[in-house]
Protein backbone atom coordinates (compact mmCIF):
# COMPACT_ATOMS: atom_id res chain seq x y z
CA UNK A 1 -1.66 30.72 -39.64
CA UNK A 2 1.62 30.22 -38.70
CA UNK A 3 1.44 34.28 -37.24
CA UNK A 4 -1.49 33.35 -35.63
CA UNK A 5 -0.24 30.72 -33.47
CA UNK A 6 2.86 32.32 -32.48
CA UNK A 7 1.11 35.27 -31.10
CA UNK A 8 -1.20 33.37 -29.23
CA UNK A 9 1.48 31.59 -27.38
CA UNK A 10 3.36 35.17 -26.90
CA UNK A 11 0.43 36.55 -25.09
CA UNK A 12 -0.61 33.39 -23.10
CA UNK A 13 2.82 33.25 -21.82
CA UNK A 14 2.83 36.61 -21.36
CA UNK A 15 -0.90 36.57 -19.62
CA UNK A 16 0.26 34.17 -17.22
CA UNK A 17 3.91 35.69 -16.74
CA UNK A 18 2.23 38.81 -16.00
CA UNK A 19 -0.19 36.86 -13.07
CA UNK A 20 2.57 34.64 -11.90
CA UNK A 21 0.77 31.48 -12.92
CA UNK A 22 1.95 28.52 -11.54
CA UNK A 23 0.89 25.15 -10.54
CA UNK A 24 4.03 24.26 -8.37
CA UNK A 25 3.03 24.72 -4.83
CA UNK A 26 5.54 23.44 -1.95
CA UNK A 27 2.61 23.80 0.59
CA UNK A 28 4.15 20.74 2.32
CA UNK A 29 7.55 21.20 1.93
CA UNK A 30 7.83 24.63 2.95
CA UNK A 31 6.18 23.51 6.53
CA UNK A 32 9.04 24.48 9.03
CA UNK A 33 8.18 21.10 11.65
CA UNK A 34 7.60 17.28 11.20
CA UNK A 35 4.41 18.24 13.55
CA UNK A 36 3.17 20.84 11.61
CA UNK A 37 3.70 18.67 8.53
CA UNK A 38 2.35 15.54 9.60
CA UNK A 39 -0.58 18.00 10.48
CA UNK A 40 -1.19 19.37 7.12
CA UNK A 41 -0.90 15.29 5.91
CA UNK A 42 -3.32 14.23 8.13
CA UNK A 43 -6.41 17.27 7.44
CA UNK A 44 -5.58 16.66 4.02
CA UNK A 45 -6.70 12.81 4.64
CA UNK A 46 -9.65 14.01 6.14
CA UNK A 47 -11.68 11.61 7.97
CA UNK A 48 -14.85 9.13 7.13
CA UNK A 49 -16.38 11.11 4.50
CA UNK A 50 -13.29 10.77 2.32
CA UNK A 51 -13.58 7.10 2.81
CA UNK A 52 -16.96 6.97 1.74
CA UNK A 53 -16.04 8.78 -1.35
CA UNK A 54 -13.76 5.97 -2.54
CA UNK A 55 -16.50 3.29 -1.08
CA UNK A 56 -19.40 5.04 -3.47
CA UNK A 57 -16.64 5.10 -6.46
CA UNK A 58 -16.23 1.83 -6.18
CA UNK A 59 -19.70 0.53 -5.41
CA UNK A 60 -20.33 1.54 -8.81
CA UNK A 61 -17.63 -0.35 -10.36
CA UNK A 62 -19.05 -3.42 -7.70
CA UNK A 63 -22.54 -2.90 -9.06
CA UNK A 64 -21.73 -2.77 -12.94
CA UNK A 65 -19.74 -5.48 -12.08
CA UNK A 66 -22.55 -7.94 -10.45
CA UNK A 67 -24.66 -6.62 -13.54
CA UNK A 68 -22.02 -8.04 -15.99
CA UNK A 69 -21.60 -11.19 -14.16
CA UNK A 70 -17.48 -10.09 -13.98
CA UNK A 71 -17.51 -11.60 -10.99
CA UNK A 72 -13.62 -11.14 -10.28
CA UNK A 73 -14.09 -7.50 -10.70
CA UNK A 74 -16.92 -7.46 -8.35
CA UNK A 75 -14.29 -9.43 -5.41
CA UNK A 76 -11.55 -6.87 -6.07
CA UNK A 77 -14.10 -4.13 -5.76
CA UNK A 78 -15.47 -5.45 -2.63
CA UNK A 79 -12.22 -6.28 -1.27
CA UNK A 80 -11.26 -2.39 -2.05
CA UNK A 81 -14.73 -1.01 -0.74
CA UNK A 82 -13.37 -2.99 2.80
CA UNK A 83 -10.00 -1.59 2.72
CA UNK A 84 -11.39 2.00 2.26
CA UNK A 85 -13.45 1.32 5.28
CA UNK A 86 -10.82 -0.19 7.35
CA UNK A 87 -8.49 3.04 6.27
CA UNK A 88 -11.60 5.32 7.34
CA UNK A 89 -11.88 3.76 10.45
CA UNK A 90 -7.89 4.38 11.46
CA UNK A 91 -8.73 7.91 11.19
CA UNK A 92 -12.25 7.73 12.66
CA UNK A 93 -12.07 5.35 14.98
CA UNK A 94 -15.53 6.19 16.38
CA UNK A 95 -17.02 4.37 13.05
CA UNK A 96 -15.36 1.47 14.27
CA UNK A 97 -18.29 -0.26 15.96
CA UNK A 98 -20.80 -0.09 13.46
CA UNK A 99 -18.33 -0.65 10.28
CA UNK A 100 -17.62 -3.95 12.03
CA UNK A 101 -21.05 -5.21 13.11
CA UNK A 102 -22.78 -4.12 10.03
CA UNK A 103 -20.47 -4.77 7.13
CA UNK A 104 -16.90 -5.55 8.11
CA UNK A 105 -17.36 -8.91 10.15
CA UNK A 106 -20.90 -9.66 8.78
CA UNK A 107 -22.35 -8.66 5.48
CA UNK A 108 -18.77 -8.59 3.77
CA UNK A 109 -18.24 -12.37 4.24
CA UNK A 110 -21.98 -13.07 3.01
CA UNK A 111 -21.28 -10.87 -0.38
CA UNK A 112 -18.13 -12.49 -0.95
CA UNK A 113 -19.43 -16.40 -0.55
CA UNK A 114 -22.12 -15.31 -2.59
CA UNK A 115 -19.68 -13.96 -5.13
CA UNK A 116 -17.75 -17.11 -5.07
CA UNK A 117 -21.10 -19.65 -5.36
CA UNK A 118 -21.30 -17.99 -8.87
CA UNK A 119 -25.24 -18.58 -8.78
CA UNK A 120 -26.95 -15.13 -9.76
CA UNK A 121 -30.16 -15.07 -7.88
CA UNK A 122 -28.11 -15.75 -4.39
CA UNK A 123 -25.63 -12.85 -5.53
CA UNK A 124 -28.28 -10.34 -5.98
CA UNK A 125 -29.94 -11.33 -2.71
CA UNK A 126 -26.81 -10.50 -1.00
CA UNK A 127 -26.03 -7.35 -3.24
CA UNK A 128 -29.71 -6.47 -1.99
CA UNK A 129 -28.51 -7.26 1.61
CA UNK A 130 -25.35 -4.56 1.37
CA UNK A 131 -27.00 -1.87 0.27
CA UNK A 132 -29.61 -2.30 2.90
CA UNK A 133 -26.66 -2.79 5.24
CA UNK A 134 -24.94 0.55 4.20
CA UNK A 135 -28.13 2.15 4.75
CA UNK A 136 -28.35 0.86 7.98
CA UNK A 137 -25.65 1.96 9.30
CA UNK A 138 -25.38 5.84 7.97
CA UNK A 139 -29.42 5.70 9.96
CA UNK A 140 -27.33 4.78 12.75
CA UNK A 141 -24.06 6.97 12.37
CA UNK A 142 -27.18 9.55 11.70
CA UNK A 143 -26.20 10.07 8.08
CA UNK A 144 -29.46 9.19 6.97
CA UNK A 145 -29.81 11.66 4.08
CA UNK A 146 -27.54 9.17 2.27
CA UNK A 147 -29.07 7.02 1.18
CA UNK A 148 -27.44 4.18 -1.28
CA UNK A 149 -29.35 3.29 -4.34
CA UNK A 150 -28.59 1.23 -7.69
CA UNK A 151 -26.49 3.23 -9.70
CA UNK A 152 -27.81 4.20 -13.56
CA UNK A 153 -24.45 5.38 -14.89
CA UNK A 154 -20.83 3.88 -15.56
CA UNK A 155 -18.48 6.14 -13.51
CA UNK A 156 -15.52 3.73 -15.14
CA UNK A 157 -14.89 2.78 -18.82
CA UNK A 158 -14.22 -0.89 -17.35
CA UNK A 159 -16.34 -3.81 -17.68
């Protein structure tokens, strides 16, 4: 057995020797300029659409949360699903309109009283509210093949 495992490290190290496997990659630090490296920086934080991926990952925590009546995990993942939109925005500033009037300034502040009243039926008018908000708004960014629904599945082990 002992043979066995020996050998199999031998010719994985070897396999990967032989390829010049690596994960180390100095993409960033290898870039000659500050320009050119505040360049690669900035496509790697992409614009919107990476926003919106943290906003969905945590809408499912926020939903899950509302569904457990964790309330205090449903505020922090509200207050993160803002931040991530406020962070989009800086590098989309043309999303800065509609984030504000249709969830930033508005529909934010109505989740989050109704998150703090405690009462259940006025929290899942206003969870109703947001997701009919988000929806809203990718119609009018003219995103409307996403479309927000109720999630069915965990994404988290958190509760």
């Amino acid at each position: 057995m002992k043979i066995i495992l020996i050998t199999s490290i031998i010719l994985f190290y070897n396999l990967f020797a032989q390829n010049n496997y690596s994960t180390k990659s100095n993409w960033l630090l290898e870039t000659k300029t500050d320009e050119q490296k505040f360049k690669k920086i900035q496509k790697q934080f992409r614009g919107f659409d990476l926003a919106m991926v943290e906003v969905g990952y945590r809408f499912n925590s926020f939903y899950f949360a509302i569904k457990d009546k964790n309330y205090n995990l449903a505020h922090y993942q509200l207050d993160k699903i803002k931040k991530a939109i406020e962070n989009g925005i800086q590098r989309r500033p043309k999303r800065k309109n509609n984030s504000e009037i249709m969830f930033l300034n508005t529909q934010y502040n109505a989740m989050k009283k109704a998150l703090y009243s405690e009462e259940s039926q006025q929290i899942q008018k206003e969870y109703i509210n947001t997701k009919q908000q988000c929806n809203a708004c990718h119609m009018v960014e003219k995103v409307p093949f996403i479309h927000v629904i109720d999630p069915k599945y965990r994404w988290q082990p958190i509760q």
